[in-house]
Protein backbone atom coordinates (compact mmCIF):
# COMPACT_ATOMS: atom_id res chain seq x y z
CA UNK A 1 143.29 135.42 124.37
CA UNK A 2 140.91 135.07 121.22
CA UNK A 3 141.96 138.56 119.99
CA UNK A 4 145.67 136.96 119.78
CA UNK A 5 144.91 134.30 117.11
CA UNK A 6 145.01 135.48 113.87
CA UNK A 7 141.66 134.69 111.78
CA UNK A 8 142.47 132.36 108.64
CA UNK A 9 141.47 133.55 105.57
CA UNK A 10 139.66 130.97 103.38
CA UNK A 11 141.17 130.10 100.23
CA UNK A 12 138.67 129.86 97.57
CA UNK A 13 139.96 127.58 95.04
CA UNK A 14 138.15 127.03 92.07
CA UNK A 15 138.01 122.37 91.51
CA UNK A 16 138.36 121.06 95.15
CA UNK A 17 135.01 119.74 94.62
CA UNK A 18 136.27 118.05 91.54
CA UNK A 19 138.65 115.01 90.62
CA UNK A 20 140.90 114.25 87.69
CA UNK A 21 138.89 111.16 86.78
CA UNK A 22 135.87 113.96 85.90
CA UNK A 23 137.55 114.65 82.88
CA UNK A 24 136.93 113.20 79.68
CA UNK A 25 140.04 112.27 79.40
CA UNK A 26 141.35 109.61 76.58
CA UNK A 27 144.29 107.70 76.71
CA UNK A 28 147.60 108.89 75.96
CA UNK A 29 149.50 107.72 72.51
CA UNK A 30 152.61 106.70 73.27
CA UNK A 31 155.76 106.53 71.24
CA UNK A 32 159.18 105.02 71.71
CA UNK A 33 162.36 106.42 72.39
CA UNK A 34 163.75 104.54 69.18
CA UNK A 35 161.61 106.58 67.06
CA UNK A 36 163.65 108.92 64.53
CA UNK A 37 162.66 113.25 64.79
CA UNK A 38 161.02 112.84 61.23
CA UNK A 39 158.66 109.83 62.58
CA UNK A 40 157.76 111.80 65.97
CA UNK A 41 156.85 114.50 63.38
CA UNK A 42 154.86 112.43 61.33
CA UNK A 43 153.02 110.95 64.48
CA UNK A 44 152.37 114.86 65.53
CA UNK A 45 150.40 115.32 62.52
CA UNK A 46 148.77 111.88 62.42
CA UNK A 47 146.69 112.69 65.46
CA UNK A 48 147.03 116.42 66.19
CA UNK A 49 148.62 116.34 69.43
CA UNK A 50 151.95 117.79 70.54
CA UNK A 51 152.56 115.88 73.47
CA UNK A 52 153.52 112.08 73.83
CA UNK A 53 154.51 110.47 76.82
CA UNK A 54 157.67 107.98 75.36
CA UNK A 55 158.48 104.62 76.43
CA UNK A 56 162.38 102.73 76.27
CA UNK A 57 161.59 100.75 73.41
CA UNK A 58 163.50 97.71 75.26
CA UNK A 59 161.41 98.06 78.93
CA UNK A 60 158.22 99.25 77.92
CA UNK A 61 158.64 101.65 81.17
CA UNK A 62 157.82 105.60 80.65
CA UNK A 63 161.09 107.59 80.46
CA UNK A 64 159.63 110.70 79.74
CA UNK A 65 157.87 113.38 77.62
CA UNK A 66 158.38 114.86 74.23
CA UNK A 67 156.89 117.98 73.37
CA UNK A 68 156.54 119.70 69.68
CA UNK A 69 158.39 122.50 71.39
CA UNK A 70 161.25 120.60 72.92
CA UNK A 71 161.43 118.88 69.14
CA UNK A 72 161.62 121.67 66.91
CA UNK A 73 164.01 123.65 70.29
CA UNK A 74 166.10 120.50 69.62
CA UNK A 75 166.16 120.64 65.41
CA UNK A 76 166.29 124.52 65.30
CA UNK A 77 169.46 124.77 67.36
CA UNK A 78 171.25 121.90 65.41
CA UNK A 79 171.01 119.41 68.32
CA UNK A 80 169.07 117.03 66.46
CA UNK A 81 169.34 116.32 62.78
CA UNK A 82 165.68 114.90 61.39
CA UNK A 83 167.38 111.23 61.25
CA UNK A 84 168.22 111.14 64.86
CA UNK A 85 166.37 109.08 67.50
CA UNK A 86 164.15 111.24 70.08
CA UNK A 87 166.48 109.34 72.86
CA UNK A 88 168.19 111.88 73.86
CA UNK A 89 165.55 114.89 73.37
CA UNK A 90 163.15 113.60 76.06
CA UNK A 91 162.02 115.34 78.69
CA UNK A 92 162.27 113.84 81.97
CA UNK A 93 160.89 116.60 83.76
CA UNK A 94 156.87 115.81 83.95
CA UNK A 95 154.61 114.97 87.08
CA UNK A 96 153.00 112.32 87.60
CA UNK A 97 149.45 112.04 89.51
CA UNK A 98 146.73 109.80 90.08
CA UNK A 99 142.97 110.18 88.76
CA UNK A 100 141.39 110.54 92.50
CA UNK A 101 143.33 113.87 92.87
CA UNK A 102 141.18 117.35 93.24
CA UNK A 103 141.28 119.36 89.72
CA UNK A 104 142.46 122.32 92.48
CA UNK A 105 145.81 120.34 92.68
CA UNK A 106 146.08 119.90 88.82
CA UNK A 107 145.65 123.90 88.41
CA UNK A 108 148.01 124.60 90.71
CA UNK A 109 150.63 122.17 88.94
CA UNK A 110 149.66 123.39 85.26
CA UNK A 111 150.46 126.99 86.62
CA UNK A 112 154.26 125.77 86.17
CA UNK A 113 154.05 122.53 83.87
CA UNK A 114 152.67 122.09 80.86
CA UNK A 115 151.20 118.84 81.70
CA UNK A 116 150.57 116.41 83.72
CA UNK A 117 150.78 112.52 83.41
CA UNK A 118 147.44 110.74 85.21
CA UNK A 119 147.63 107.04 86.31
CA UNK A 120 150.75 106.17 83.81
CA UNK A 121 147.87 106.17 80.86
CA UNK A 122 146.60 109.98 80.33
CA UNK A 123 147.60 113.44 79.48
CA UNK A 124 145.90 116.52 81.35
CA UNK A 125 147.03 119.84 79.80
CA UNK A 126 145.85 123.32 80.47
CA UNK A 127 143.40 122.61 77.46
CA UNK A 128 141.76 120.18 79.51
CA UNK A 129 140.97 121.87 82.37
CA UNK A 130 139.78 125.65 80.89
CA UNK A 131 137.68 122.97 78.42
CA UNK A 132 136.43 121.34 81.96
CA UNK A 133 136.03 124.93 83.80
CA UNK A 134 133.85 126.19 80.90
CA UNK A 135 131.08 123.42 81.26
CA UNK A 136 130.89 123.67 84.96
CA UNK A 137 130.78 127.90 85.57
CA UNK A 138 127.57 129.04 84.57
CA UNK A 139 127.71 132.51 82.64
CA UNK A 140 127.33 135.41 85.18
């Protein structure tokens, strides 16, 4: 009967042993969807980051992402002009996930996304984790 049961192969993933809150993470800058393309540009350069999660000026609740890419995709192909509000440009498609998940989960999510939003207050990119994976694997 045993020689009918197919043996499972362990999957050796690299961070099960690991959690999001690990990571030195800081807290995300956020902007508002009122904000005009030229501001969100400004605020890119202000603090060297690409990414902002953005907040409906009116609710305060997190509506989505904007990305440097999906700014200039937006300006490039004439669907934006630089006085136009980022309303419309935001991306709504981002994952959420909470600080007690395994960094094994977070890989696997940054394989397809380029970020993920932690506990509604942080940004975990692929930066963050190679940054994490190079501290913790000694050289060979």
């Amino acid at each position: 009967m045993d020689a009918n049961i197919p043996k499972l192969i362990p999957r050796n993933t690299w961070g099960v042993e690991y959690k999001i809150k690990d990571l030195a993470l800081k807290p995300a800058i956020f902007i508002e969807d009122n904000m005009t393309c030229r501001q969100v540009i400004k605020k890119f350069k202000e603090v060297s980051n690409d990414q902002f999660p953005v907040k409906c000026h009116k609710t305060g609740e997190v509506i989505g992402m904007m990305t440097s890419t999906i700014l200039m995709s937006k300006l490039a192909n004439a669907k934006l002009t630089i006085k136009d509000t980022i309303k419309n440009a935001v991306s709504k498609d981002f994952r959420n996930m909470t600080s007690s998940m395994p960094l094994s989960e977070v890989s696997r999510v940054l394989e397809k996304q380029a970020f993920v939003f932690v506990d509604q207050k942080y940004i975990v990119s692929n930066f963050d984790l190679l940054n994490f994976i190079d501290t913790k694997q000694p050289d060979a």
